[in-house]
Each structure stands twice: as C-alpha cells, then as structure tokens.
C-alpha atoms as a PDB file:
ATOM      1  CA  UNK A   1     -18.265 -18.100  -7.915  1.00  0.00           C
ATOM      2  CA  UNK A   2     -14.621 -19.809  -8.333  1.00  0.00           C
ATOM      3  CA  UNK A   3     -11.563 -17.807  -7.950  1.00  0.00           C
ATOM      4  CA  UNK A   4     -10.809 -13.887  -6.364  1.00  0.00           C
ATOM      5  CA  UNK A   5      -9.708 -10.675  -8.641  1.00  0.00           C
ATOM      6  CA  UNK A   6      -7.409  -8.452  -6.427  1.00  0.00           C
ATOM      7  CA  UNK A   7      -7.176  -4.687  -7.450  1.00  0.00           C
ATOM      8  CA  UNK A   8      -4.874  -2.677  -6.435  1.00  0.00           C
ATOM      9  CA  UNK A   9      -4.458   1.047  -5.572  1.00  0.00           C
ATOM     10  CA  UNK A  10      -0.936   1.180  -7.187  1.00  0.00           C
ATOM     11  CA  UNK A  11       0.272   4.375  -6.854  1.00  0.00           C
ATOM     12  CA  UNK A  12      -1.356   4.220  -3.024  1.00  0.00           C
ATOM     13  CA  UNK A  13       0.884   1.329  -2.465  1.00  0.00           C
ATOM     14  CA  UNK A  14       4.231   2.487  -3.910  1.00  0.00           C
ATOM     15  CA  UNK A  15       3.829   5.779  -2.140  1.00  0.00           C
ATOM     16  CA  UNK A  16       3.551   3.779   1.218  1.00  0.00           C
ATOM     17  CA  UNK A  17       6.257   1.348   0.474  1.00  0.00           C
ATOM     18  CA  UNK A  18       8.603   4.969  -0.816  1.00  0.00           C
ATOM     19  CA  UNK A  19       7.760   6.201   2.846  1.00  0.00           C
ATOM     20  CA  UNK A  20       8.544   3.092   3.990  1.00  0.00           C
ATOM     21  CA  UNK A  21      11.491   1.700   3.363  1.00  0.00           C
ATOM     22  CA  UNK A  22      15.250   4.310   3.037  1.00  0.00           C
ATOM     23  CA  UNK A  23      16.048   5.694  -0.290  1.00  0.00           C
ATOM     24  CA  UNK A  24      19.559   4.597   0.891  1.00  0.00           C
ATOM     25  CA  UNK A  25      18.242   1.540  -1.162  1.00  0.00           C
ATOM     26  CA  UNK A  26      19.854   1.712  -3.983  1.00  0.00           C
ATOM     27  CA  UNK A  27      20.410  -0.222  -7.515  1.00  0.00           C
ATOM     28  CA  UNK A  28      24.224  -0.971  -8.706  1.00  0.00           C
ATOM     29  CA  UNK A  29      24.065   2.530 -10.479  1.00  0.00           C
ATOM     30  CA  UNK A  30      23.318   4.440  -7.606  1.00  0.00           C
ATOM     31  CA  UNK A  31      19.588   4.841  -8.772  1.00  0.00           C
ATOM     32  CA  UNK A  32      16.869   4.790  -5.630  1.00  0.00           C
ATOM     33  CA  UNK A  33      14.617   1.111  -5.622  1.00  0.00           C
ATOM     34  CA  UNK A  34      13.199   1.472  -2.197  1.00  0.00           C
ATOM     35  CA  UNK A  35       9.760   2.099  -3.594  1.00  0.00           C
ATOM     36  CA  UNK A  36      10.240  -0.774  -6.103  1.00  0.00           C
ATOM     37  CA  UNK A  37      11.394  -3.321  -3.607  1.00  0.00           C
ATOM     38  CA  UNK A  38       8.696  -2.402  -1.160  1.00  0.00           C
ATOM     39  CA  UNK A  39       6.245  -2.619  -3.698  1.00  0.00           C
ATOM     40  CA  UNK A  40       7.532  -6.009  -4.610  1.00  0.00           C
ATOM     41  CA  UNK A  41       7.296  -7.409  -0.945  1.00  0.00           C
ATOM     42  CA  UNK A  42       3.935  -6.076  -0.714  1.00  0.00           C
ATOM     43  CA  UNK A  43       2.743  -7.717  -3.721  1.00  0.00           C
ATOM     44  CA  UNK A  44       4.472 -11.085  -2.403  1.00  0.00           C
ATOM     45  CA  UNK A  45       2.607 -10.505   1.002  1.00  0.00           C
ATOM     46  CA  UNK A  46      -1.073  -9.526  -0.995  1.00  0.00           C
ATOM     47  CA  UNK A  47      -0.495 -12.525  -3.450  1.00  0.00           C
ATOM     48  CA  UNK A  48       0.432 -15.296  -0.600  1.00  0.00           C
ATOM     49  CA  UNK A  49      -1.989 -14.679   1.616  1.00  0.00           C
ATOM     50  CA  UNK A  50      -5.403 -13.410  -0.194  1.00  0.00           C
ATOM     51  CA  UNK A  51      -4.307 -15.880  -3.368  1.00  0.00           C
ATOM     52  CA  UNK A  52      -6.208 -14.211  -5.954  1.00  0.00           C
ATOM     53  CA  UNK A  53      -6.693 -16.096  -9.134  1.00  0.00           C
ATOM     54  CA  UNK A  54      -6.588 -12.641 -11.181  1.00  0.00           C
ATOM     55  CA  UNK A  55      -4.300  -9.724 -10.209  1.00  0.00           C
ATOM     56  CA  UNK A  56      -4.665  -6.273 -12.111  1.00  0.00           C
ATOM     57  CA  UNK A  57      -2.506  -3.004 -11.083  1.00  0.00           C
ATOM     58  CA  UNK A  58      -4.842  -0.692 -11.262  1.00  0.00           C
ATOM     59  CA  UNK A  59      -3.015   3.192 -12.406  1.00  0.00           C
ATOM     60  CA  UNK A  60      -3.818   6.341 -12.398  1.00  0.00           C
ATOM     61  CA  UNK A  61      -3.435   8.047 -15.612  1.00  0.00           C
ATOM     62  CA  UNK A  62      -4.570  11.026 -14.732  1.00  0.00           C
ATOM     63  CA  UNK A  63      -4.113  11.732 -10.862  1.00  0.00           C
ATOM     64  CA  UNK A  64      -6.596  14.953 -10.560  1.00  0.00           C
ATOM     65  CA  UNK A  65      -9.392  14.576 -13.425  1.00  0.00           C
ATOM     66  CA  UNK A  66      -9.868  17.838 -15.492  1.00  0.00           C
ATOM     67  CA  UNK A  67     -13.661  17.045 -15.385  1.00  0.00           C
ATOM     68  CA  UNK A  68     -13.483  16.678 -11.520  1.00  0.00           C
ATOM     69  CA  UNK A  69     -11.450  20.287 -11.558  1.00  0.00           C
ATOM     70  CA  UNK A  70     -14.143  22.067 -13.293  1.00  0.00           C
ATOM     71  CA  UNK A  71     -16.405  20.744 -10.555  1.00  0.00           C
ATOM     72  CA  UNK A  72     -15.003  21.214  -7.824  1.00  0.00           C
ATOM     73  CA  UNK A  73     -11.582  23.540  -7.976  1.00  0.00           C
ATOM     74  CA  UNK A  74      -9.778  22.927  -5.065  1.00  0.00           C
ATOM     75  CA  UNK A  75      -9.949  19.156  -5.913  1.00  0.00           C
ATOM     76  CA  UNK A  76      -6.368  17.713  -4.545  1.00  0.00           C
ATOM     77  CA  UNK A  77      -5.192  21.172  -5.366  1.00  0.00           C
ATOM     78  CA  UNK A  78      -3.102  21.007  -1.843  1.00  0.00           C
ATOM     79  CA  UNK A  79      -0.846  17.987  -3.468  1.00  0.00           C
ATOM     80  CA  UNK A  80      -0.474  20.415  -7.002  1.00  0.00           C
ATOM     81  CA  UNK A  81       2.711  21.238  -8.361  1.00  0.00           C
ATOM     82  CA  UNK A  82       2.386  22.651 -11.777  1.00  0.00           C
ATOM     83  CA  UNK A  83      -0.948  23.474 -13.246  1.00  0.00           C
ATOM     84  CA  UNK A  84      -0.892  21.796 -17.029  1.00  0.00           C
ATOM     85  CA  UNK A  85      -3.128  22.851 -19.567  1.00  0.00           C
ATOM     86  CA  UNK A  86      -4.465  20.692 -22.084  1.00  0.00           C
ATOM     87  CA  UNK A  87      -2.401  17.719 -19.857  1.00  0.00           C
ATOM     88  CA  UNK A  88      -1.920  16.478 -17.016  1.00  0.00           C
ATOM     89  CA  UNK A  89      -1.339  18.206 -13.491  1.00  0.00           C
ATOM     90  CA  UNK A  90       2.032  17.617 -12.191  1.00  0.00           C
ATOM     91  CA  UNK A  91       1.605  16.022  -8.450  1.00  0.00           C
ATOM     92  CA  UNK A  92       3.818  17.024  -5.865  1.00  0.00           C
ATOM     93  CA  UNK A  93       6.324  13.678  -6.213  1.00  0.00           C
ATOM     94  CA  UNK A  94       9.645  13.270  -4.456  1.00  0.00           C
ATOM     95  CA  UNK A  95      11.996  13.066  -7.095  1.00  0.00           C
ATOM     96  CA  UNK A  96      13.742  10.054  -5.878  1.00  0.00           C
ATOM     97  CA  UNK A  97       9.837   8.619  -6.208  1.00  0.00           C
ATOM     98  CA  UNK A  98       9.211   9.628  -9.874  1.00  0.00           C
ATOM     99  CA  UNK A  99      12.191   8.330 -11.058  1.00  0.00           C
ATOM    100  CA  UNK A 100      10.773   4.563  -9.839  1.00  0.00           C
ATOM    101  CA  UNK A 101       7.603   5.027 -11.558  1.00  0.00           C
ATOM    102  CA  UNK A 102       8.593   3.737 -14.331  1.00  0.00           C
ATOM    103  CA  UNK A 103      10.877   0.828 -13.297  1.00  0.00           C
ATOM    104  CA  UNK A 104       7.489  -0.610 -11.514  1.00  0.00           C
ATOM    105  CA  UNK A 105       5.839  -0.202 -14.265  1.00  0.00           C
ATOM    106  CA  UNK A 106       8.641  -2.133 -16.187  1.00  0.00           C
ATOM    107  CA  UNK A 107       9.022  -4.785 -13.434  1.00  0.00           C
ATOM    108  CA  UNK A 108       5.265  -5.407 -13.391  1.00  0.00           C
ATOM    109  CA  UNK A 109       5.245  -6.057 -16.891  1.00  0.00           C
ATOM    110  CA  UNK A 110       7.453  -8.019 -16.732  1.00  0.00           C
ATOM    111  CA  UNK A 111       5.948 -10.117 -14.107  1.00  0.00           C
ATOM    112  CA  UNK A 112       3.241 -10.505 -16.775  1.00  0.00           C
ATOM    113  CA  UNK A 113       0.426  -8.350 -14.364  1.00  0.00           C
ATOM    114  CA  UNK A 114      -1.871  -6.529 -16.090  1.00  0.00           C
ATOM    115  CA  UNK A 115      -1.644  -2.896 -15.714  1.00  0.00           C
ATOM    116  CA  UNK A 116      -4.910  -1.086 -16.203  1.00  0.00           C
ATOM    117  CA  UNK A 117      -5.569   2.604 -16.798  1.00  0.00           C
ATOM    118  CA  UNK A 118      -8.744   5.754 -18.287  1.00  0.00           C
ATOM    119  CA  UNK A 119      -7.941   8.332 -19.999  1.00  0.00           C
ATOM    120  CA  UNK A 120      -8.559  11.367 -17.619  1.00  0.00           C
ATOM    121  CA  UNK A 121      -9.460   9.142 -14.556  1.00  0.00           C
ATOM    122  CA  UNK A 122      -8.267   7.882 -11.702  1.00  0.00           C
ATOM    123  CA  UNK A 123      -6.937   4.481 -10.373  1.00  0.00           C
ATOM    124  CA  UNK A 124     -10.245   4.559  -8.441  1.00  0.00           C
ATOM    125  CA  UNK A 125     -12.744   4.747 -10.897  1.00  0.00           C
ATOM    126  CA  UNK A 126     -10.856   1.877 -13.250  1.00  0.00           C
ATOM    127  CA  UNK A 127     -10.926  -0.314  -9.873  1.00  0.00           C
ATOM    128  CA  UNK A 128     -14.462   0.812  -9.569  1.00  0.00           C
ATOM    129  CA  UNK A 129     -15.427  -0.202 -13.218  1.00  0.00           C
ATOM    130  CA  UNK A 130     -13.412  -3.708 -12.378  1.00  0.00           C
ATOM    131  CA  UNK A 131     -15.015  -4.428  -9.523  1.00  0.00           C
ATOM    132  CA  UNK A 132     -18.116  -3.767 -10.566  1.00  0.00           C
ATOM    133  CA  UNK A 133     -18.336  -5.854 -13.799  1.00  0.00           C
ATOM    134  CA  UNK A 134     -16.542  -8.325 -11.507  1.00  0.00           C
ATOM    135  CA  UNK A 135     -17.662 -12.614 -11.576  1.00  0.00           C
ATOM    136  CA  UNK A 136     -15.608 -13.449  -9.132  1.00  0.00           C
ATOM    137  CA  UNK A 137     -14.794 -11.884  -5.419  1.00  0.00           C
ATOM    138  CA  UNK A 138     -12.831  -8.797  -5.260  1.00  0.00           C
ATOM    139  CA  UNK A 139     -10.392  -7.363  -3.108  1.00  0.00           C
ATOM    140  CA  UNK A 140      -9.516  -3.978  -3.293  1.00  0.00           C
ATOM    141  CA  UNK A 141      -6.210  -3.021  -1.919  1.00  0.00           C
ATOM    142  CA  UNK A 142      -5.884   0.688  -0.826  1.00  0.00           C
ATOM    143  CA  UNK A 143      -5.030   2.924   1.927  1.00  0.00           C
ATOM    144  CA  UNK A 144      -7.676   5.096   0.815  1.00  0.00           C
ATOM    145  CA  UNK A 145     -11.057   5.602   2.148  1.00  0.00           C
ATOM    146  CA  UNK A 146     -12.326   7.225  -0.746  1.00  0.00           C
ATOM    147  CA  UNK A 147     -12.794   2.899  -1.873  1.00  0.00           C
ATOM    148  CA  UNK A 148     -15.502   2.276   0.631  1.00  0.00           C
ATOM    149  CA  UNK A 149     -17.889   3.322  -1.391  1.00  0.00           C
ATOM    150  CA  UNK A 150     -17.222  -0.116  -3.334  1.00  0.00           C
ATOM    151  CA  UNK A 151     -17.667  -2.492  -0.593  1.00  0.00           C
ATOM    152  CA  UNK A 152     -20.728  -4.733  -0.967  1.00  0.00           C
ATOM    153  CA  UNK A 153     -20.685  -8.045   1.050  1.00  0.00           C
ATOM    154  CA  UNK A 154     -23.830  -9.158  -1.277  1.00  0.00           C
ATOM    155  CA  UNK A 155     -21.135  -8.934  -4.742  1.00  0.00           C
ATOM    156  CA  UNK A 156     -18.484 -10.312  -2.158  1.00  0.00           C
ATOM    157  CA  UNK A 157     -16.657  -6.982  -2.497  1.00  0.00           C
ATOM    158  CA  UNK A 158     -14.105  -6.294   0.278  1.00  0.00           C
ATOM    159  CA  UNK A 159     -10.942  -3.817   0.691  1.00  0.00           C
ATOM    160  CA  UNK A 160      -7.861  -4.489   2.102  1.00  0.00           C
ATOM    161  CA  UNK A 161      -7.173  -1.443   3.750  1.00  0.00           C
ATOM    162  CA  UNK A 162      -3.538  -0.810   4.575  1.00  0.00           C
ATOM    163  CA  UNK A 163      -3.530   2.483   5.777  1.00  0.00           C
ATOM    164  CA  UNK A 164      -2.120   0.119   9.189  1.00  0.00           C
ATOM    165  CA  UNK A 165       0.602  -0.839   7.350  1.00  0.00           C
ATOM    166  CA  UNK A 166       1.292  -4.446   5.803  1.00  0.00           C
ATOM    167  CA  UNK A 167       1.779  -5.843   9.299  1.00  0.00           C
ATOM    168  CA  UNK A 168      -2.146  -4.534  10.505  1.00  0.00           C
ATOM    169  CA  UNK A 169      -4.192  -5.038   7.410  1.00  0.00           C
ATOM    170  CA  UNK A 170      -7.919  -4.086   7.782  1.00  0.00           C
ATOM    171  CA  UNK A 171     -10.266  -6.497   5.838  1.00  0.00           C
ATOM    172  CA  UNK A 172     -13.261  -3.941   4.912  1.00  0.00           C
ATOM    173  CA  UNK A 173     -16.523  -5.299   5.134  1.00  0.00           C
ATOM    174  CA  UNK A 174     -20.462  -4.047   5.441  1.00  0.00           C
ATOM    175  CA  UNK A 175     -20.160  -4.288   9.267  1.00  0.00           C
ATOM    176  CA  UNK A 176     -16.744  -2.815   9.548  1.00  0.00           C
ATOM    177  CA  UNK A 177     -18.215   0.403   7.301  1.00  0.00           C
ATOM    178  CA  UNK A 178     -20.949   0.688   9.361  1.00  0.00           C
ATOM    179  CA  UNK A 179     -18.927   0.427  12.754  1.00  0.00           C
ATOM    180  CA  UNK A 180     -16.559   2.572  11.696  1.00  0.00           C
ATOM    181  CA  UNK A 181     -18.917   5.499  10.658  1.00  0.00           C
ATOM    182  CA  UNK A 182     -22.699   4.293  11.553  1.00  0.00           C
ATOM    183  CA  UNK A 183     -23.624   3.882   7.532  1.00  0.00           C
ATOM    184  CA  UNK A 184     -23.442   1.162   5.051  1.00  0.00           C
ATOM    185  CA  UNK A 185     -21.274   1.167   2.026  1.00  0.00           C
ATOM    186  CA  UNK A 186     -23.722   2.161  -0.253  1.00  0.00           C
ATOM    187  CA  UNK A 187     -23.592   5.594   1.662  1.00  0.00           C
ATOM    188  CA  UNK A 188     -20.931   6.040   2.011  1.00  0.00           C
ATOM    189  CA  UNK A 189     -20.254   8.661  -1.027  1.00  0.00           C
ATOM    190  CA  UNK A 190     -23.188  10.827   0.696  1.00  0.00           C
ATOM    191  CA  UNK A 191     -21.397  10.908   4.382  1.00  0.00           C
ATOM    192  CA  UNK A 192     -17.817  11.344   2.467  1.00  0.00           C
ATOM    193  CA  UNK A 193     -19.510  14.534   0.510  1.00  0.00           C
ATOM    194  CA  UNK A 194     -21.429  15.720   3.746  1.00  0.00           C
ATOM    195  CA  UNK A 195     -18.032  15.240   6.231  1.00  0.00           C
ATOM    196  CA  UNK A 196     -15.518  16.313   3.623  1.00  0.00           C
ATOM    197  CA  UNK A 197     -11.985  14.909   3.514  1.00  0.00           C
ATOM    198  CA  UNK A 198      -8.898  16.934   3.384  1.00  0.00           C
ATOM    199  CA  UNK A 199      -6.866  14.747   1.745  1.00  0.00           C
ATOM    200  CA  UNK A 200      -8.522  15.045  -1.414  1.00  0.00           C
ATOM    201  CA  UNK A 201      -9.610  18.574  -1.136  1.00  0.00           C
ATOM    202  CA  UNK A 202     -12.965  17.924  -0.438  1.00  0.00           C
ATOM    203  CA  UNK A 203     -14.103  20.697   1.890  1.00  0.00           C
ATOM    204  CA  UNK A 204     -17.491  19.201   3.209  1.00  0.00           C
ATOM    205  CA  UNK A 205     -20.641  20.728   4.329  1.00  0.00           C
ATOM    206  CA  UNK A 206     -18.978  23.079   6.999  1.00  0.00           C
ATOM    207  CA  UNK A 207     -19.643  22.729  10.361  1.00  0.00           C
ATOM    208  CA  UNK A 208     -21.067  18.939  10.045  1.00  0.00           C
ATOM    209  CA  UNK A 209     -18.648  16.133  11.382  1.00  0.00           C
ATOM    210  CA  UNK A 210     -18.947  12.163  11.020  1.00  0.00           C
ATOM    211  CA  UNK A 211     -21.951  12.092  13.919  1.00  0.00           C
ATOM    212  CA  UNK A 212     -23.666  14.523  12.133  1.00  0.00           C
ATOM    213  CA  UNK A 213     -23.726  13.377   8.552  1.00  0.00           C
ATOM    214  CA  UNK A 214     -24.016   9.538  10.005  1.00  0.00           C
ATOM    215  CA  UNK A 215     -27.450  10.707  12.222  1.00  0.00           C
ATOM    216  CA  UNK A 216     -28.788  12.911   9.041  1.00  0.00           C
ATOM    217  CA  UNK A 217     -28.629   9.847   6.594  1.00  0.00           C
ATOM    218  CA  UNK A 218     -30.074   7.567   9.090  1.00  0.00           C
ATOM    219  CA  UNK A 219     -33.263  10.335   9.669  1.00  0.00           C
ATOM    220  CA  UNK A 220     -33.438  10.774   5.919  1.00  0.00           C
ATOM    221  CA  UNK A 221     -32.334   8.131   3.869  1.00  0.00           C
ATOM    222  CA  UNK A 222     -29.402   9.830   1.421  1.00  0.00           C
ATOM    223  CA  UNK A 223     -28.136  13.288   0.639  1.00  0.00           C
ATOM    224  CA  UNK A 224     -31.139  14.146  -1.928  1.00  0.00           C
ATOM    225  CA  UNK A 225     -33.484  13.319   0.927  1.00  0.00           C
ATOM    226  CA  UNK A 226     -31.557  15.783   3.600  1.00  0.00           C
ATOM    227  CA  UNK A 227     -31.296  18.193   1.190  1.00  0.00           C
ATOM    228  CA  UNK A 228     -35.061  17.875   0.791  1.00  0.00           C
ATOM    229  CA  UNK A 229     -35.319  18.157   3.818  1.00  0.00           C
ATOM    230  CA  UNK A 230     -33.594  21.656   4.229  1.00  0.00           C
ATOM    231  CA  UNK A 231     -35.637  23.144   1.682  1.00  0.00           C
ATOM    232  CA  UNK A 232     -39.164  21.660   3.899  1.00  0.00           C
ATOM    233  CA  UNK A 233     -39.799  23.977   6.832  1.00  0.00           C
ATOM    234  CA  UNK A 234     -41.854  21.214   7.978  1.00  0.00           C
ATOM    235  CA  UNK A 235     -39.125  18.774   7.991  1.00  0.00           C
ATOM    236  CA  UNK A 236     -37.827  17.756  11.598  1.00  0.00           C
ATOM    237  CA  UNK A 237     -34.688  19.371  11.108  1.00  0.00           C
ATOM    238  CA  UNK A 238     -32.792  21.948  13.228  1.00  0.00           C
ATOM    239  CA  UNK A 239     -32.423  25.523  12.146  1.00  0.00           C
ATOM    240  CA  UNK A 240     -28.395  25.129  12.826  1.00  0.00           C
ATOM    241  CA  UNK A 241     -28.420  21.891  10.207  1.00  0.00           C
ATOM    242  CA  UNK A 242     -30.777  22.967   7.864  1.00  0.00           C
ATOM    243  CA  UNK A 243     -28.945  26.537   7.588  1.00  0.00           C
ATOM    244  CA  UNK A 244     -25.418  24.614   6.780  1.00  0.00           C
ATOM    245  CA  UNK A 245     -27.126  22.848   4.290  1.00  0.00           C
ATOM    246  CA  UNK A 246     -28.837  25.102   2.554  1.00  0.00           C
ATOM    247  CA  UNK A 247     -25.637  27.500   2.720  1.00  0.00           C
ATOM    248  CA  UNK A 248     -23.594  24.791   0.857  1.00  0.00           C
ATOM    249  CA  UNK A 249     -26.201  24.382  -2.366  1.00  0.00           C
ATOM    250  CA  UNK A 250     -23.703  25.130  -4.529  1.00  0.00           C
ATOM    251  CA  UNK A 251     -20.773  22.467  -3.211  1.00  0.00           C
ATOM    252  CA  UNK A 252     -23.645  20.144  -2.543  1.00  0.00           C
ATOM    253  CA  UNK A 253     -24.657  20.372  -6.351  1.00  0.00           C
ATOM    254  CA  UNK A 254     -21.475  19.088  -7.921  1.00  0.00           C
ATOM    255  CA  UNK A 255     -19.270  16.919  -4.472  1.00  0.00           C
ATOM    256  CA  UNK A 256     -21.336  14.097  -5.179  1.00  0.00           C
ATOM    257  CA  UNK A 257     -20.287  13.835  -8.999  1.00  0.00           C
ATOM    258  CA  UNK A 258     -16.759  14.477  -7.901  1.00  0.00           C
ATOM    259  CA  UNK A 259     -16.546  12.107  -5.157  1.00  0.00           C
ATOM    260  CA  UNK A 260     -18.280   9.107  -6.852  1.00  0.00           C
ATOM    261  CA  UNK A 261     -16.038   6.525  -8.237  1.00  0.00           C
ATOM    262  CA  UNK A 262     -17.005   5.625 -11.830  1.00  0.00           C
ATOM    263  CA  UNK A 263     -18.188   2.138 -12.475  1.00  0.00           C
ATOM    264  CA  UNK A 264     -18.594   2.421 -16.576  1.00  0.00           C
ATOM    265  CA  UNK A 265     -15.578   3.501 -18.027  1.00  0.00           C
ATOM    266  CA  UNK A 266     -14.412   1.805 -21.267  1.00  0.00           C
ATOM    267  CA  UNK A 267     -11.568  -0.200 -20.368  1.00  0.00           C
ATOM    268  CA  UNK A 268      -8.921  -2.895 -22.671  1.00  0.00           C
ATOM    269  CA  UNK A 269      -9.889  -6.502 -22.505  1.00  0.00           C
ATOM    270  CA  UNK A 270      -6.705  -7.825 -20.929  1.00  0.00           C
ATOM    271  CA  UNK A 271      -6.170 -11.722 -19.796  1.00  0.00           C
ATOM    272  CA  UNK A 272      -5.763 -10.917 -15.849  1.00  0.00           C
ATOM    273  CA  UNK A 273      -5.066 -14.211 -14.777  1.00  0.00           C
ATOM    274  CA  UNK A 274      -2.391 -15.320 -12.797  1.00  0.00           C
ATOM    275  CA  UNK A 275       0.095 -17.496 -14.881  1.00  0.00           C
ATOM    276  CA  UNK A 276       3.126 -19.272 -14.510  1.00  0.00           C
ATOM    277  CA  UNK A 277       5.962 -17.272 -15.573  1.00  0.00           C
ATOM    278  CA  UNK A 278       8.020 -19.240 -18.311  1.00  0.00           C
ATOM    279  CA  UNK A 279      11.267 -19.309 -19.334  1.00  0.00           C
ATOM    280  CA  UNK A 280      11.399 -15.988 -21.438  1.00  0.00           C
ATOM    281  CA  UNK A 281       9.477 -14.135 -18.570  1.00  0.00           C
ATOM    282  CA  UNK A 282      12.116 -15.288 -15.970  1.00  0.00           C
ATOM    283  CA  UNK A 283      15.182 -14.596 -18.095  1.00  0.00           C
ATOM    284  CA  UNK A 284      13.960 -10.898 -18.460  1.00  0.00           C
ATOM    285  CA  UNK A 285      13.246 -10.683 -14.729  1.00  0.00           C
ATOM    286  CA  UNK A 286      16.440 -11.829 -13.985  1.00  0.00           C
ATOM    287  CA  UNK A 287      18.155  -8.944 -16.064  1.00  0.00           C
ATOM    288  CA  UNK A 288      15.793  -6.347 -14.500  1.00  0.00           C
ATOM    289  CA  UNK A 289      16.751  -7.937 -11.055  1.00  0.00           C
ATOM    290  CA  UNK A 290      20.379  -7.992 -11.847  1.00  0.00           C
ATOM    291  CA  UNK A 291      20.406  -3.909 -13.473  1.00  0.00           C
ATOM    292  CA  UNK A 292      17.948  -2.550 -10.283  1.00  0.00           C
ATOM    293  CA  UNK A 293      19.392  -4.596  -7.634  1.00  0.00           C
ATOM    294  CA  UNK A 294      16.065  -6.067  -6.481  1.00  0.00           C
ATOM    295  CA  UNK A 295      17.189  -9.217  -4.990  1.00  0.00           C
ATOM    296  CA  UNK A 296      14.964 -10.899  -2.403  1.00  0.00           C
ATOM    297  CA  UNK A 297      11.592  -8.625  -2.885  1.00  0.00           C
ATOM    298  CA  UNK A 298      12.020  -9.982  -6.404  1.00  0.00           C
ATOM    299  CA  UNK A 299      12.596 -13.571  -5.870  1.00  0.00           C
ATOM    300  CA  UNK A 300       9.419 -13.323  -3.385  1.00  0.00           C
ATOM    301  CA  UNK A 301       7.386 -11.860  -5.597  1.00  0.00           C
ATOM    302  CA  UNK A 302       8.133 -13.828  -8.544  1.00  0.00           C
ATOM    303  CA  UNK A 303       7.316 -17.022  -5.665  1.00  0.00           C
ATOM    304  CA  UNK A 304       4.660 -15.828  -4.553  1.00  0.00           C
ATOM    305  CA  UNK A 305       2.571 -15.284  -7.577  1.00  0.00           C
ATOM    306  CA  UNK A 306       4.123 -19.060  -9.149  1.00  0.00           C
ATOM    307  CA  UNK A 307       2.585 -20.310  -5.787  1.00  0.00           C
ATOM    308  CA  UNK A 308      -0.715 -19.200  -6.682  1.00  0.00           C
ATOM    309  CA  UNK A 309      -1.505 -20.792  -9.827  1.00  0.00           C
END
C-alpha cells in the first residue's frame, strides 16, 4: 500500500486549539480567530510530520444523533443547550467559538481539503466509514477515546491522539490499546460500554471500573459472552458481578449500538488528495488571510500541505 489518508476529528481539534490559544486573537474587524489560527498550525504540524498523501476533515453534522437519543437518553445530554425537535440539538458552544465555525469551514475550502459529513451522524462514524473502506494507511487524529475502537495494526490503522496536546502526541497502536486498558482494539467498544465514559454520557455498568471490565472480557471473550455468563448460574462468575450485570439488562441492550462507530454510512465521492494549490486557490487564500488576519498559521499551513505533494 502507497501513500497515508489522515482523518481528522475536526470539531475535536478546533475545540482544543479555541482552549488553547486567547480569544484576544483577533481579525482586523475585531472578530475572534484564535480557534482558526490554532487549527491552522495544527494542521501545518499533522501535515509536516505524518505527510499524508490524502487529507479529509472529517465534521460532525449532527453532534448528538437522534437515533443514538432514543437509545440511550442521557447521550451527551450534560454538553445540551437547547433541545431541537425535528433538528439538530444545540451544543453548549462558546459564542466566540461558533462564530469561527464557519470561517474554518471557509478557510478549509479554500485550502482545497475535503470536508466530509452524514446526515444525523457524527464526525466519528464518517471517520469510521473512511477508515474502514480505506487502501491506504490511516491516521486518525482525535483527542477522543471513543476512536480506539478503529485501531487495527493488521489494516495499518493508527490514531494520533492529542488529548497531550500538539507538543505530546500519542501514536495509538494494538499494543498501546492493550497497555493502556489490558484489551485489544477490537474490544474496545465492549470495555467502553461496560466502564462507561462521562464525557459522552455513557453511564456504564455501575459499579464495574477499567480492571473489572478488562478481567471480564479476558474470562469471557466479549460482552454477549459475559452477559451469558450472568444469566448461567454455572458460570464462574461472582454473585457481586453477575448481579451488576444482570441489573443493567436494559442499558446493556442498547450502549453497544450507541457506542459503536458506524463503518457503512453512504458518503460523497470526493477527490481527497493532497494537491498543489494554484494560482486561483492562493489568490482567494490570500483575501481570506488578509479579511481574518491569519498571518503565519496560514502561510504554514498553506506550506505545509505544498510540501507534501
């Protein structure tokens, strides 16, 4: 296999580089850019050293599923803002964020990077889909854990976790899963449904913790055969596990479908190739650069990704 696909976790990235960097950045009409220049530099960093051959920004167009509400209520519902029916859930945004979405999504454009997204699904599940129809190598870049899930060192799928920060990335591999948390990938949506994880509003089967759900897949395989197992009286189980198990049926019926990034979803056929930018592409980045004050992160980006052709 020739070449490397990079995904990234775009609205996982812009929130860290928003956090990062002081909205006393600001364009020549007083509008916040921190997010968009620290995106930029972060995409110059990503581009320069992994040197993908395809780049795709990977979006959100829904941020909390309906169909993963109806499963599972309290899905994200910490991070809600305004309930929308019929639409799209308003996420709890700094304003001086949401007013930058769309410049990066103008600025990406018009660094000619493909900008992927589902109806009703999350970044996620289109990186999932990507990476799994994938020819090439992938790297996944996320500060999310929820992404492990996708790691698979035998389809030379990797993430580059950032939840370090740029200067400490982690590259995600088989062993690295299964140091971290004593379970390969291909678990890993069974230990993050049995352990829970706050920051998606996944409440986990209570009273089990990493060890736990770690030592229960090793004993029996997945989460259909430790379930099984609760429901055996003969099963070597303890009478503390097997009662938290069998107490959480109902979560333990619909987590998995909730947690499980989507690998089939019907996406556009987009060029994602790296290019060289020509003369029309550079003359509109200029004006954007010129109007939002983006300066150096700009001229690195716009570097970094002419460097990798």
């Amino acid at each position: 296999m020739t070449g490397r696909l990079m995904l990234l976790d775009t609205a996982s990235l812009y929130f860290r580089a928003f956090y990062g960097l002081p909205d006393t950045l600001r364009a020549p009409d007083g509008s916040p850019v921190n997010a968009v220049r620290g995106l930029l530099d972060m995409l110059a960093r990503l581009v320069h050293d992994f040197a993908p051959s395809e780049l795709v920004a990977c979006w959100d167009d829904n941020w909390r599923p309906h169909w993963r509400v109806a499963l599972l209520p309290g899905y994200k519902a910490h991070r809600l803002a305004e309930v929308v029916p019929g639409g799209n859930d308003v996420e709890q945004t700094p304003e001086l964020l949401v007013a930058q979405v769309p410049i990066i999504r103008e600025v990406l454009g018009a660094l000619g990077i493909a900008v992927i997204g589902a109806e009703d699904h999350e970044a996620d599940d289109v990186i999932g889909t990507l990476a799994t129809r994938a020819r090439t190598p992938v790297d996944i870049v996320t500060g999310d854990r929820d992404l492990f899930q996708l790691v698979d060192d035998g389809s030379s799928v990797r993430v580059i976790y950032t939840a370090r920060g740029m200067g400490r990335l982690e590259l995600v591999t088989d062993a690295v899963v299964v140091s971290k948390y004593g379970v390969a990938p291909n678990r890993y949506q069974d230990f993050a449904v049995l352990r829970g994880d706050p920051s998606d509003g996944i409440p986990g089967v209570p009273g089990v913790g990493e060890k736990t759900a770690a030592a229960l897949l090793a004993q029996f395989g997945d989460l259909t055969g430790i379930i099984e197992a609760a429901r055996d009286p003969a099963a070597a189980l303890s009478a503390a596990v097997r009662t938290k198990i069998t107490g959480s049926s109902a979560y333990l019926e619909v987590a998995p479908h909730v947690v499980k990034v989507a690998r089939d979803l019907e996406l556009p056929v987009m060029d994602l190739r790296i290019r060289p930018l020509d003369a029309e592409r550079l003359e509109d980045l200029a004006a954007l650069s010129e109007k939002w004050g983006l300066g150096g992160p700009l001229e690195r980006a716009v570097h970094a990704l002419g460097a990798a052709i």
